[in-house]
N, C-alpha and C. Protein backbone atom coordinates (compact mmCIF):
# COMPACT_ATOMS: atom_id res chain seq x y z
N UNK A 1 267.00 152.00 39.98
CA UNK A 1 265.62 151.97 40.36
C UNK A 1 265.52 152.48 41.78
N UNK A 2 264.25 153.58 41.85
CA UNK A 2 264.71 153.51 43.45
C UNK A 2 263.50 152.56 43.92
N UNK A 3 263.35 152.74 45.15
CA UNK A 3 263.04 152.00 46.40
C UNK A 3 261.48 151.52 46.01
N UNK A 4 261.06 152.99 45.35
CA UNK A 4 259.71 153.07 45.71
C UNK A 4 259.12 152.04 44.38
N UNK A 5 259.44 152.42 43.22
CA UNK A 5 259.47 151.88 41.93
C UNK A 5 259.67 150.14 42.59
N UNK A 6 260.90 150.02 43.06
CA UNK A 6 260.78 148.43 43.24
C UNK A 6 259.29 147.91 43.61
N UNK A 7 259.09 148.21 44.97
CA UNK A 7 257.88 147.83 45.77
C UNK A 7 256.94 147.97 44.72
N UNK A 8 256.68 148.93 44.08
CA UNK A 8 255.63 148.84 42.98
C UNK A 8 255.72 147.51 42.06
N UNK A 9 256.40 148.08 41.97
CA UNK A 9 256.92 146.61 40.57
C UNK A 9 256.48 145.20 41.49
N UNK A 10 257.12 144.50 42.59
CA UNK A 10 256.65 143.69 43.35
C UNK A 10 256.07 143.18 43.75
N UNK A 11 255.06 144.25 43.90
CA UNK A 11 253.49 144.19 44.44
C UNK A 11 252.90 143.59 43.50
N UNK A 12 253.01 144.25 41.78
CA UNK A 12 252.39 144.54 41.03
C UNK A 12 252.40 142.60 40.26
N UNK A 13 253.74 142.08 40.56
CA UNK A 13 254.27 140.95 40.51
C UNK A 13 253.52 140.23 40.93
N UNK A 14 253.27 140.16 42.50
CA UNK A 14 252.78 139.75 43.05
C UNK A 14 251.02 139.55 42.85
N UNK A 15 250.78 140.76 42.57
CA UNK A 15 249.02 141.08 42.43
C UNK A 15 248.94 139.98 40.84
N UNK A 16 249.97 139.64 40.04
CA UNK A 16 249.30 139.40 37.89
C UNK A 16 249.83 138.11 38.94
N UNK A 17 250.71 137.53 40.00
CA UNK A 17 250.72 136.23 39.70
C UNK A 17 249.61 135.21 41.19
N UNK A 18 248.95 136.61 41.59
CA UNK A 18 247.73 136.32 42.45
C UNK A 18 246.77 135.51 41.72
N UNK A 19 246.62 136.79 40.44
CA UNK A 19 245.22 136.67 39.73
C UNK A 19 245.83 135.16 38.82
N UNK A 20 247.14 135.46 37.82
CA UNK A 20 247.47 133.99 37.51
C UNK A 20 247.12 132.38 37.92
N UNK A 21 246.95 132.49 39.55
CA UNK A 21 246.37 131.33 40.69
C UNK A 21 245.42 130.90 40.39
N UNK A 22 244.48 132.42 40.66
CA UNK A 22 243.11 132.57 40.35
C UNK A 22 242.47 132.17 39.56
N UNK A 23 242.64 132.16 38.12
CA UNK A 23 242.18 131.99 36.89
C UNK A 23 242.69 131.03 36.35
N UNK A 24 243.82 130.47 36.76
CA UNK A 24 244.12 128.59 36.42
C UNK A 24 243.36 127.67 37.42
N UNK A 25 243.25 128.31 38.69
CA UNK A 25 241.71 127.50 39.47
C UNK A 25 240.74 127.65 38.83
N UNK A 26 240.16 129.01 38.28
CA UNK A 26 239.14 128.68 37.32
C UNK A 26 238.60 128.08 36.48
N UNK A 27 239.72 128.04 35.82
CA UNK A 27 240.17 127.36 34.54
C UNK A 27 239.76 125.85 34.64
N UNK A 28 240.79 125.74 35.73
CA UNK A 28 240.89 123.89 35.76
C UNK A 28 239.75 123.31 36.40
N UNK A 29 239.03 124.01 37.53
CA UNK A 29 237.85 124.04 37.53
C UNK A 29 236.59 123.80 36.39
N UNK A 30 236.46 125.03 35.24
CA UNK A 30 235.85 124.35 33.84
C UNK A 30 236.04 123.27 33.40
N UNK A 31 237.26 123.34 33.30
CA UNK A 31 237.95 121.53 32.56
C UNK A 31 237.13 120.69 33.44
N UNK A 32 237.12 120.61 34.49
CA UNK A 32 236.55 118.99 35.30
C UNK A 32 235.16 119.37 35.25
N UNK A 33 234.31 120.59 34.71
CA UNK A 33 233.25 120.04 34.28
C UNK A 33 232.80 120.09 32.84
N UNK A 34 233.73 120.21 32.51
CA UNK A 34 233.14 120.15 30.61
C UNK A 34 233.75 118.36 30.62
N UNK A 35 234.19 117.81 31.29
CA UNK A 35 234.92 116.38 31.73
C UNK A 35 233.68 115.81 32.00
N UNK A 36 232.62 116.24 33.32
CA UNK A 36 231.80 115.81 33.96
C UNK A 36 230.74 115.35 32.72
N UNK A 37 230.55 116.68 32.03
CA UNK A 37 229.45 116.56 31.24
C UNK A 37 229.79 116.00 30.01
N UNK A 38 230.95 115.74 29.46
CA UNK A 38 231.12 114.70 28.54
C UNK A 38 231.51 113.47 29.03
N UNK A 39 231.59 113.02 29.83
CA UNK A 39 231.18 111.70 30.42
C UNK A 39 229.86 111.42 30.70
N UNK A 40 228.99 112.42 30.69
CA UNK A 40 227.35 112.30 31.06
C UNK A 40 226.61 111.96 29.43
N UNK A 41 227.33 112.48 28.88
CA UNK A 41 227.39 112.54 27.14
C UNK A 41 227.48 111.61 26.53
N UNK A 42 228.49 110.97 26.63
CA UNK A 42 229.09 109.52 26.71
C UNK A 42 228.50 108.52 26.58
N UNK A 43 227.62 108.56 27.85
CA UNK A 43 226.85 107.22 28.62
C UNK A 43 225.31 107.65 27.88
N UNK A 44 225.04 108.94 27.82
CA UNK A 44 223.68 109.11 27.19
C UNK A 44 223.65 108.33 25.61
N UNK A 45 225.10 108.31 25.09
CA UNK A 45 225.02 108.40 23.40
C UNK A 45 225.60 106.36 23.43
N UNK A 46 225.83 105.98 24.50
CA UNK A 46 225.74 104.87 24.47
C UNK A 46 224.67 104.11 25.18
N UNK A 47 223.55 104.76 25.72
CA UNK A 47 222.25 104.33 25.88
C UNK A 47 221.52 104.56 24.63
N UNK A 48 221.59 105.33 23.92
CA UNK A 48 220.77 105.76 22.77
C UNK A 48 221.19 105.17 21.59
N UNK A 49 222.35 104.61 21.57
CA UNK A 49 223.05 103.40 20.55
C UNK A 49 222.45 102.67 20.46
N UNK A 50 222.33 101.75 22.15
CA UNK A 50 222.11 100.30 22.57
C UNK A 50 220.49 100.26 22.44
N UNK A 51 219.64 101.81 22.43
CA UNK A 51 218.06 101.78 22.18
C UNK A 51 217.48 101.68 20.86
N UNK A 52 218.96 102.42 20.26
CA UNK A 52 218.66 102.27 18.36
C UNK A 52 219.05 100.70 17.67
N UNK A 53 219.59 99.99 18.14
CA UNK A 53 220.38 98.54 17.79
C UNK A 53 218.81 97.80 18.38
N UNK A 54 217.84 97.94 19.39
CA UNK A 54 217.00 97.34 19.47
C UNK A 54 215.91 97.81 18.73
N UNK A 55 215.57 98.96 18.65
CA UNK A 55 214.76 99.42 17.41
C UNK A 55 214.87 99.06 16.13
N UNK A 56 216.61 98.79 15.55
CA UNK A 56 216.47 98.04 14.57
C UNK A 56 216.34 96.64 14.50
N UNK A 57 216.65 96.02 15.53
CA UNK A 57 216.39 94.64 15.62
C UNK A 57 215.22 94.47 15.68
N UNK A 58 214.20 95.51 16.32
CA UNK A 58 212.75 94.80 16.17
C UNK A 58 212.20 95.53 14.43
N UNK A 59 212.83 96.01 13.87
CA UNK A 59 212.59 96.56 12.64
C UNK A 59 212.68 95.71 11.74
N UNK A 60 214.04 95.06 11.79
CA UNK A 60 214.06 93.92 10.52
C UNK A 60 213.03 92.63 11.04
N UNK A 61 212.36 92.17 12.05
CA UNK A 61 211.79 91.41 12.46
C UNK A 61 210.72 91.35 12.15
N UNK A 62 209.89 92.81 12.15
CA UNK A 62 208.90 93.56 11.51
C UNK A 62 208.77 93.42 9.90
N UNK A 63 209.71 93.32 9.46
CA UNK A 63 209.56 93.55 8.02
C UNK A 63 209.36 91.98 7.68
N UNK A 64 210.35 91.00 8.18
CA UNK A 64 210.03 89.52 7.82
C UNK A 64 208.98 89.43 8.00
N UNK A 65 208.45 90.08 8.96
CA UNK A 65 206.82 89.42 9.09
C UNK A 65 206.30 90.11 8.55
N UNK A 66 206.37 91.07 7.86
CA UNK A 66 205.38 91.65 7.04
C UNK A 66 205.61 91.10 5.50
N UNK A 67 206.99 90.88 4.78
CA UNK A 67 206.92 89.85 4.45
C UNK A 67 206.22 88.77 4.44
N UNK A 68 206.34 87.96 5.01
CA UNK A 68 206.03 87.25 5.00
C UNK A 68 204.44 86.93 5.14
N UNK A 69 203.80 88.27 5.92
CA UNK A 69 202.33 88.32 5.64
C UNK A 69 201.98 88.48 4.10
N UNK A 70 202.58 89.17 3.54
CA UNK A 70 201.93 89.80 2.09
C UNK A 70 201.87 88.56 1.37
N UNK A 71 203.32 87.61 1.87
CA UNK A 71 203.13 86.27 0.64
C UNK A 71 202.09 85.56 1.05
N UNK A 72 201.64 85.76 2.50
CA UNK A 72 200.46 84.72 3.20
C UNK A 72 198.88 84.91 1.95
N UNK A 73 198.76 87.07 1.50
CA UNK A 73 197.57 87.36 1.23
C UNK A 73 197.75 86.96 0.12
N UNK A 74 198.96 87.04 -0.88
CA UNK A 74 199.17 87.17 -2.11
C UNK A 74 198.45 85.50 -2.38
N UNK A 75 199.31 84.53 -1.28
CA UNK A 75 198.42 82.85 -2.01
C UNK A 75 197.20 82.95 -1.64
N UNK A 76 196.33 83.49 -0.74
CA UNK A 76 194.87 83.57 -0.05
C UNK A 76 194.46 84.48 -1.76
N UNK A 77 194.84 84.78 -1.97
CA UNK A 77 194.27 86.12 -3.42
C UNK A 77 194.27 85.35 -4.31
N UNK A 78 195.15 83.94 -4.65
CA UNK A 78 195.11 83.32 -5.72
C UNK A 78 193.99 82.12 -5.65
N UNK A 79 193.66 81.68 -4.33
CA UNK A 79 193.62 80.47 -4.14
C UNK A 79 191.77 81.29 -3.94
N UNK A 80 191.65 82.05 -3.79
CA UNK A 80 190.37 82.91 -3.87
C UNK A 80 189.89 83.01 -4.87
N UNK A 81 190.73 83.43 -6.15
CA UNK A 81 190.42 83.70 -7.68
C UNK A 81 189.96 82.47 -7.87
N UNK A 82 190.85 81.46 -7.56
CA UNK A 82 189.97 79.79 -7.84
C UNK A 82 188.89 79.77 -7.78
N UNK A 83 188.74 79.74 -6.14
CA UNK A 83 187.55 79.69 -5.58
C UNK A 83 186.25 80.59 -6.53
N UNK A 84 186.60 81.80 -6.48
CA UNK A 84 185.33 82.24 -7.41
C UNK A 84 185.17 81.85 -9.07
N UNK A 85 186.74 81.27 -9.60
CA UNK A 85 186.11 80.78 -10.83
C UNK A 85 185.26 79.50 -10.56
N UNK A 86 185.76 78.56 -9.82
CA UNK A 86 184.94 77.61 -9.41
C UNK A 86 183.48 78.24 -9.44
N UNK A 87 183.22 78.84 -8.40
CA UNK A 87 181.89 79.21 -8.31
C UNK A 87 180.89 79.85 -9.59
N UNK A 88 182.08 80.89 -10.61
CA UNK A 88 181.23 80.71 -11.57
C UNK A 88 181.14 79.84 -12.27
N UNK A 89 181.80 79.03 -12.43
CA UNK A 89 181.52 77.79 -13.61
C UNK A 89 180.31 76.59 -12.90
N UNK A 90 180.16 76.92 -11.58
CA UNK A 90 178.97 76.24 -11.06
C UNK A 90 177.69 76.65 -11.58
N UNK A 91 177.03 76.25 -12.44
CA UNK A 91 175.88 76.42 -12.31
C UNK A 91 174.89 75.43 -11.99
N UNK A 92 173.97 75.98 -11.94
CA UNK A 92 172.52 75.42 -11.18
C UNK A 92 171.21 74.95 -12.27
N UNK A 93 171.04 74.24 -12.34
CA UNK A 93 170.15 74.31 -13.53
C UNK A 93 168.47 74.22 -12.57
N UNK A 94 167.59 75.61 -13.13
CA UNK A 94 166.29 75.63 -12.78
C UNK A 94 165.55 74.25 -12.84
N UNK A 95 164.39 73.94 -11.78
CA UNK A 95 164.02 72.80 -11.61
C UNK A 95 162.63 72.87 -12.93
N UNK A 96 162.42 72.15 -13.18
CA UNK A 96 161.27 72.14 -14.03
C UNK A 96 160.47 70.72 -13.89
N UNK A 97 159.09 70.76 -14.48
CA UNK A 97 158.14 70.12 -14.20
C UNK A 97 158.13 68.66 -14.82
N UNK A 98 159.00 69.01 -16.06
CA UNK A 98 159.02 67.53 -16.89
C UNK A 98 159.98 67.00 -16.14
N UNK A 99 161.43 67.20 -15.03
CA UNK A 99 162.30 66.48 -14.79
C UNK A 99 161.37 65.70 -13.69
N UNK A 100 162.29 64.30 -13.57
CA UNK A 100 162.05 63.45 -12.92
C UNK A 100 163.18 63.81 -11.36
N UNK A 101 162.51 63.66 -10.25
CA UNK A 101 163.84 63.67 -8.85
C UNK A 101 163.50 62.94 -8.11
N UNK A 102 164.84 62.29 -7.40
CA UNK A 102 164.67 62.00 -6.39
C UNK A 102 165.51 62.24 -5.25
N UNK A 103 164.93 62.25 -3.81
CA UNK A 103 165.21 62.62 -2.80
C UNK A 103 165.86 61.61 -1.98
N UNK A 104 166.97 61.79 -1.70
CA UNK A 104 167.50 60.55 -0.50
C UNK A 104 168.12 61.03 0.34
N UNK A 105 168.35 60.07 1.58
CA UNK A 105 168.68 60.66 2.68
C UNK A 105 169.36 59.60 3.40
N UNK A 106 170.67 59.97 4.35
CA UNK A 106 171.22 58.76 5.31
C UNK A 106 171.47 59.66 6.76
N UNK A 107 170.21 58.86 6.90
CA UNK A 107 169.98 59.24 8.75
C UNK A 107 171.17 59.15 9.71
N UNK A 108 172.04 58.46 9.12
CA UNK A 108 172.73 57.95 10.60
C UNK A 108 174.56 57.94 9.41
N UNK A 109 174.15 59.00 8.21
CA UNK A 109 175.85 59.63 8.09
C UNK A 109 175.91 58.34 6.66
N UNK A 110 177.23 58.03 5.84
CA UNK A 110 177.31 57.23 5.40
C UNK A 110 177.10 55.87 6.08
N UNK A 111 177.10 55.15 4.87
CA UNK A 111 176.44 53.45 5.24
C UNK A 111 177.61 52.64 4.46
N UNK A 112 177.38 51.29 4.32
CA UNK A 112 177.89 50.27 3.07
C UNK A 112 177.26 50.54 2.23
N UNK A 113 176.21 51.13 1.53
CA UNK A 113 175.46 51.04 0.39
C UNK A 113 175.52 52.29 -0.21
N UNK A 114 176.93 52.62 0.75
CA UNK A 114 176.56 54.49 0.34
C UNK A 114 177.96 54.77 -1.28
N UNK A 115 178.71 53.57 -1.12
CA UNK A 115 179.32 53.65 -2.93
C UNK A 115 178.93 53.22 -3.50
N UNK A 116 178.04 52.37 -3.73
CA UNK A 116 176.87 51.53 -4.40
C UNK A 116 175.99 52.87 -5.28
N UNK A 117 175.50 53.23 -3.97
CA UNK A 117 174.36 54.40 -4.47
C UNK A 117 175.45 55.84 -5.23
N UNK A 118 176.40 55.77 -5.23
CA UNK A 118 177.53 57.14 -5.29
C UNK A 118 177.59 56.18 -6.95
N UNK A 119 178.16 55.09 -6.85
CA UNK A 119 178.21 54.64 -8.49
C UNK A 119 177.35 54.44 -9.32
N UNK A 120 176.04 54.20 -8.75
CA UNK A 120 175.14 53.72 -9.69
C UNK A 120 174.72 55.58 -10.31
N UNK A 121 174.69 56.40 -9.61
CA UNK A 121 174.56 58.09 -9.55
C UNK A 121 175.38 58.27 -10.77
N UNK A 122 176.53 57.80 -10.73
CA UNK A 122 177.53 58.34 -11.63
C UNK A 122 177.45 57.70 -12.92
N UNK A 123 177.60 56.28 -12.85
CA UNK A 123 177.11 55.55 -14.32
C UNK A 123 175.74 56.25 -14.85
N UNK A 124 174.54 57.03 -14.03
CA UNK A 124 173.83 57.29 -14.97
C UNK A 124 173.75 58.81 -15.26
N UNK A 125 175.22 59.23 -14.39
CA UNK A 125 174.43 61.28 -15.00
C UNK A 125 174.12 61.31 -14.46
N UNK A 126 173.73 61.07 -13.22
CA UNK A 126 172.74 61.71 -12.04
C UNK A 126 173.85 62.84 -10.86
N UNK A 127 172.72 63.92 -10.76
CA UNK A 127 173.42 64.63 -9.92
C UNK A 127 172.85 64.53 -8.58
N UNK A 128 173.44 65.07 -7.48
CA UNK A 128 172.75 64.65 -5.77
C UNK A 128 173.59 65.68 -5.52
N UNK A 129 172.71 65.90 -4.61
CA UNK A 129 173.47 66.91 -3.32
C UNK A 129 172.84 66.16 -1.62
N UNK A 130 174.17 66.40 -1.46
CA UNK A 130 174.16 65.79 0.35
C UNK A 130 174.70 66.47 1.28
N UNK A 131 173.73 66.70 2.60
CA UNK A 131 173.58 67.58 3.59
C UNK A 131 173.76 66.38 4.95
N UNK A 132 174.76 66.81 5.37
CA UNK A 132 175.56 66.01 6.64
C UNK A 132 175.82 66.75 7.80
């Protein structure tokens, strides 16, 4: 080899294991931030865990009570149907001229004479209505 060829070669050595430096600083450089940002990653996807675990906790909480509302309407729906059969089987019978009535009244709420007057009503068929 002569002289000149070496120095080339050397240089040339020198220059691929310059850039070699170069581009493993680069390199390792990327690495500590693709590091950075999956540690930023990390902490985001374990905030968004710990936000979904309370979303479902208030979810199933939600549903008991909704549950538990529907069974609230479902007995209010039955206990309603009563109520309006009751009401139709109430009837009223029109007043007419041949019936006989009478009107009573307790000023001051029930009395002692007030099961007296409630039985003697009942032994004869008599109907009353009372406003308290």
């Amino acid at each position: 080899m002569h002289g000149n060829d070496h120095k080339v070669l050397t240089a040339g050595f020198i220059l691929l294991s310059i850039i070699l430096v170069f581009v493993s600083i680069f390199l390792y450089g990327k690495k500590q931030q693709s590091l950075e940002v999956l540690k930023e990653m990390e902490i985001e996807f374990e905030q968004i865990d710990g936000q979904t675990q309370t979303v479902e906790a208030k979810f199933e909480t939600l549903s008991a009570q909704q549950k538990d509302l529907l069974n609230k309407v479902d007995i209010l729906e039955i206990e309603f149907g009563k109520i309006e059969q009751t009401n139709a089987a109430a009837k009223f019978e029109p007043l007419t001229e041949d019936t006989k009535y009478a009107y009573l009244t307790f000023d001051d709420g029930p009395s002692d004479n007030t099961v007296k007057i409630l039985n003697f009503l009942k032994a004869n068929n008599l109907k009353a209505f009372f406003f308290f």
